[in-house]
Each structure stands twice: as structure tokens, then as C-alpha cells.
N, C-alpha and C. Protein backbone atom coordinates (compact mmCIF):
# COMPACT_ATOMS: atom_id res chain seq x y z
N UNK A 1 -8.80 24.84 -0.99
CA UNK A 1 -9.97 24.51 -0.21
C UNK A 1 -9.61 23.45 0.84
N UNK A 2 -8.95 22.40 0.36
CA UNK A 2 -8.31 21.42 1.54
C UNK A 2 -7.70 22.17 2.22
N UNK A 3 -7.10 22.61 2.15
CA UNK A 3 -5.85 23.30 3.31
C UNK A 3 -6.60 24.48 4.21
N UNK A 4 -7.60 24.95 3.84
CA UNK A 4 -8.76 25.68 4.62
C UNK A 4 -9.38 24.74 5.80
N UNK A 5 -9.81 23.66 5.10
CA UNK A 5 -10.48 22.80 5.90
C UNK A 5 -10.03 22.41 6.70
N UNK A 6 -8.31 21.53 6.57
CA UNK A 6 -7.89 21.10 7.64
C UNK A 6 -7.05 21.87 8.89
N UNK A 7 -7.30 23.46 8.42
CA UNK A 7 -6.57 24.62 9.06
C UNK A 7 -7.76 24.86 10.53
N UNK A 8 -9.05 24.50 9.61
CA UNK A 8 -10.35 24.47 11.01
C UNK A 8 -10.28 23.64 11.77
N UNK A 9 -9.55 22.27 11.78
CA UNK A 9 -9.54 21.77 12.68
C UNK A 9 -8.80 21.57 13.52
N UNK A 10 -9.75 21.72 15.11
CA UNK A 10 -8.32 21.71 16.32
C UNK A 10 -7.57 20.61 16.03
N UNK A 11 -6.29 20.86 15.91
CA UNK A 11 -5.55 19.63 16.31
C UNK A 11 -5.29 18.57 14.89
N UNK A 12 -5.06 19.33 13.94
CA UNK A 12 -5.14 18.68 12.39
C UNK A 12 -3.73 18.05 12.53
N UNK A 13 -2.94 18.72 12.87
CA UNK A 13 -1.53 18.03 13.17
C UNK A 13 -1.45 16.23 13.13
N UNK A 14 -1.86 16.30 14.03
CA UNK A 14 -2.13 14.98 14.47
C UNK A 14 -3.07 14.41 13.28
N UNK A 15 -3.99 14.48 12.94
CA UNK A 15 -4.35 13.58 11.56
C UNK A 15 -2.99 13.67 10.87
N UNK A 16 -2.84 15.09 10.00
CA UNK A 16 -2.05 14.37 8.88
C UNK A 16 -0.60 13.97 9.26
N UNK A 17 -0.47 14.02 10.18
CA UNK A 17 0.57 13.14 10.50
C UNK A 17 0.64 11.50 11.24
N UNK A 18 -0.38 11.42 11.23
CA UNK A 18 -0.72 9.59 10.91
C UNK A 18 -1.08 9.15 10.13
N UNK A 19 -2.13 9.95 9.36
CA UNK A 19 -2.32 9.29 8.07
C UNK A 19 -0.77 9.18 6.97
N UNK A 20 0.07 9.86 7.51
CA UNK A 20 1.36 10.36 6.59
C UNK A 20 1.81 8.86 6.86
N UNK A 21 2.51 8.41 8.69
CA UNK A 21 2.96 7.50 9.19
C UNK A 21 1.89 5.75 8.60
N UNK A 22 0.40 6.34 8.81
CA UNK A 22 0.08 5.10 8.05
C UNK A 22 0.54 4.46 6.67
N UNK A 23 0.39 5.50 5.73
CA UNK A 23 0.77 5.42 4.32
C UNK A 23 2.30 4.48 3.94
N UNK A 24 2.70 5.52 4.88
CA UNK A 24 4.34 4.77 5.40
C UNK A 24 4.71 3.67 5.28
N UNK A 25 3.59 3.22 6.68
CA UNK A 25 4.17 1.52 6.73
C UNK A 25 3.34 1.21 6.18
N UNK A 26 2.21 1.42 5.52
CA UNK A 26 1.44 0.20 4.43
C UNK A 26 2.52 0.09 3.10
N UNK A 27 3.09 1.01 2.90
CA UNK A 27 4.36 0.88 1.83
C UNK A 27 5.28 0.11 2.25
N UNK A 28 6.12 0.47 3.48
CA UNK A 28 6.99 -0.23 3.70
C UNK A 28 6.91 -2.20 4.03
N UNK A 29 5.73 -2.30 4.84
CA UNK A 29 4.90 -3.58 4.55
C UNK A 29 4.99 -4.49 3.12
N UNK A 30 4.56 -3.67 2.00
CA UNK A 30 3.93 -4.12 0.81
C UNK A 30 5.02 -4.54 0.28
N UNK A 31 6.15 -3.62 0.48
CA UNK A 31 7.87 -3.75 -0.11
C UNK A 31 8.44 -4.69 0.37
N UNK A 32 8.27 -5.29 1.84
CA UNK A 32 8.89 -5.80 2.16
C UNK A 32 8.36 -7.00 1.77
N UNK A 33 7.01 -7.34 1.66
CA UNK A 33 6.33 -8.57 1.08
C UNK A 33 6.89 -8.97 0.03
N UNK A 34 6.89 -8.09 -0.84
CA UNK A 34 7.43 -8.09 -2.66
C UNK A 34 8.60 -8.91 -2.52
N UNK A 35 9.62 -7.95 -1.74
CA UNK A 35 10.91 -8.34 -1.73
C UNK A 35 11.05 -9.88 -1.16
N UNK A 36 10.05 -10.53 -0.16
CA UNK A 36 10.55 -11.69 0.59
C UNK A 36 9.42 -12.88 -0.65
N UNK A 37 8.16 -12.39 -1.58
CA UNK A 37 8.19 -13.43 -2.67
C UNK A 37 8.92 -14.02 -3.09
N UNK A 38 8.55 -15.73 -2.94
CA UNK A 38 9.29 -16.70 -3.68
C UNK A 38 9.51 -16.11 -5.01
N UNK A 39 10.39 -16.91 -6.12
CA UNK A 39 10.66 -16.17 -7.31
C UNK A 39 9.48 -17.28 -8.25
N UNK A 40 8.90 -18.30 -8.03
CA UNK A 40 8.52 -19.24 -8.19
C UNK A 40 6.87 -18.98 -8.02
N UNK A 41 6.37 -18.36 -7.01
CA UNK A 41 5.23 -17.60 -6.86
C UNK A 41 4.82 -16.54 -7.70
N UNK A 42 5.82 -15.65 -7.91
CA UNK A 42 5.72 -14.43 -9.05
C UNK A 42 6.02 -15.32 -10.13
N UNK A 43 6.66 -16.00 -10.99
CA UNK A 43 6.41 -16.85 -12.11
C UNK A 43 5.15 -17.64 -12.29
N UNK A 44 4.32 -17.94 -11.57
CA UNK A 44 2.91 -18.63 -11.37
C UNK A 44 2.27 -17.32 -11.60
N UNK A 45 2.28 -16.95 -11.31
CA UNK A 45 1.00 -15.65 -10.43
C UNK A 45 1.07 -15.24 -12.33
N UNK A 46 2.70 -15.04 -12.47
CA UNK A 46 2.40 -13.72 -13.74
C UNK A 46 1.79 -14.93 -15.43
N UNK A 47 1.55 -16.03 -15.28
CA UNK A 47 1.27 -16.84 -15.75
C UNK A 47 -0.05 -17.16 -16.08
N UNK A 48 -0.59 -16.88 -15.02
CA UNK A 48 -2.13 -17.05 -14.23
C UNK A 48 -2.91 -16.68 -15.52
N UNK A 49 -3.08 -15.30 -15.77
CA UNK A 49 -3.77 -15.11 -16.81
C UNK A 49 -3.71 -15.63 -18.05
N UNK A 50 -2.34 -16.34 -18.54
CA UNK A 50 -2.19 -16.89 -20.07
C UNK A 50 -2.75 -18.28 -20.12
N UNK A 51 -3.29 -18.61 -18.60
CA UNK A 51 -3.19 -20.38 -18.54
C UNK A 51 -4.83 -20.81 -19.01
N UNK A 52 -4.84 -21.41 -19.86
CA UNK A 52 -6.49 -22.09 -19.69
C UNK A 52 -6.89 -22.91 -18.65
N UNK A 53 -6.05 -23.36 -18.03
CA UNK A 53 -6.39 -24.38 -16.84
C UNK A 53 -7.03 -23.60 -15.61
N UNK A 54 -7.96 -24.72 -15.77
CA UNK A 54 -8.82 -24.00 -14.23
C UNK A 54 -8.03 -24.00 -12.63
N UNK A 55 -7.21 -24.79 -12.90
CA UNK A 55 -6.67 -25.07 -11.50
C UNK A 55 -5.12 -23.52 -11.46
């Protein structure tokens, strides 16, 4: 049924191939964030939930 739908529209090309390219770099973005986290930030962060402290 998807592939019907987007077969009706002129010019579908072009959507799914930005939404493809968006997907992309919101990944490649997210990875690269991960990767440039302090190691010190991810030790806090994964902490966060065991801590009773409000701060």
C-alpha cells in the first residue's frame, strides 16, 4: 500500500530521497556527538538515576 502511494506522486523521488539524506545526517550528527562526549559526562549522566541527590 505504501509503495502505491508514493508511486502517485509526481516527483516521489525527491521525497524519499531526502528524507533518506535527512535520516543520514541526523545519525551521523548523533554519532559524532556520542563519540566527542566527555568520558566524565557519560559517568554522571549514567549515575543520574542511582543518585538520591537532587542536584
Amino acid at each position: 500500500m505504501f509503495k502505491q502511494f508514493i508511486q502517485s506522486i509526481a516527483g516521489s523521488q525527491v521525497y524519499v530521497l531526502s528524507s533518506l539524506w535527512l535520516f543520514l545526517a541526523f545519525f551521523v550528527i548523533v554519532a559524532v556527538l556520542l563519540v566527542r562526549m566527555k568520558k566524565s559526562h557519560t559517568g554522571y549522566m549514567s549515575q543520574l538515576p542511582l543518585s538520591d541527590d537532587p542536584q
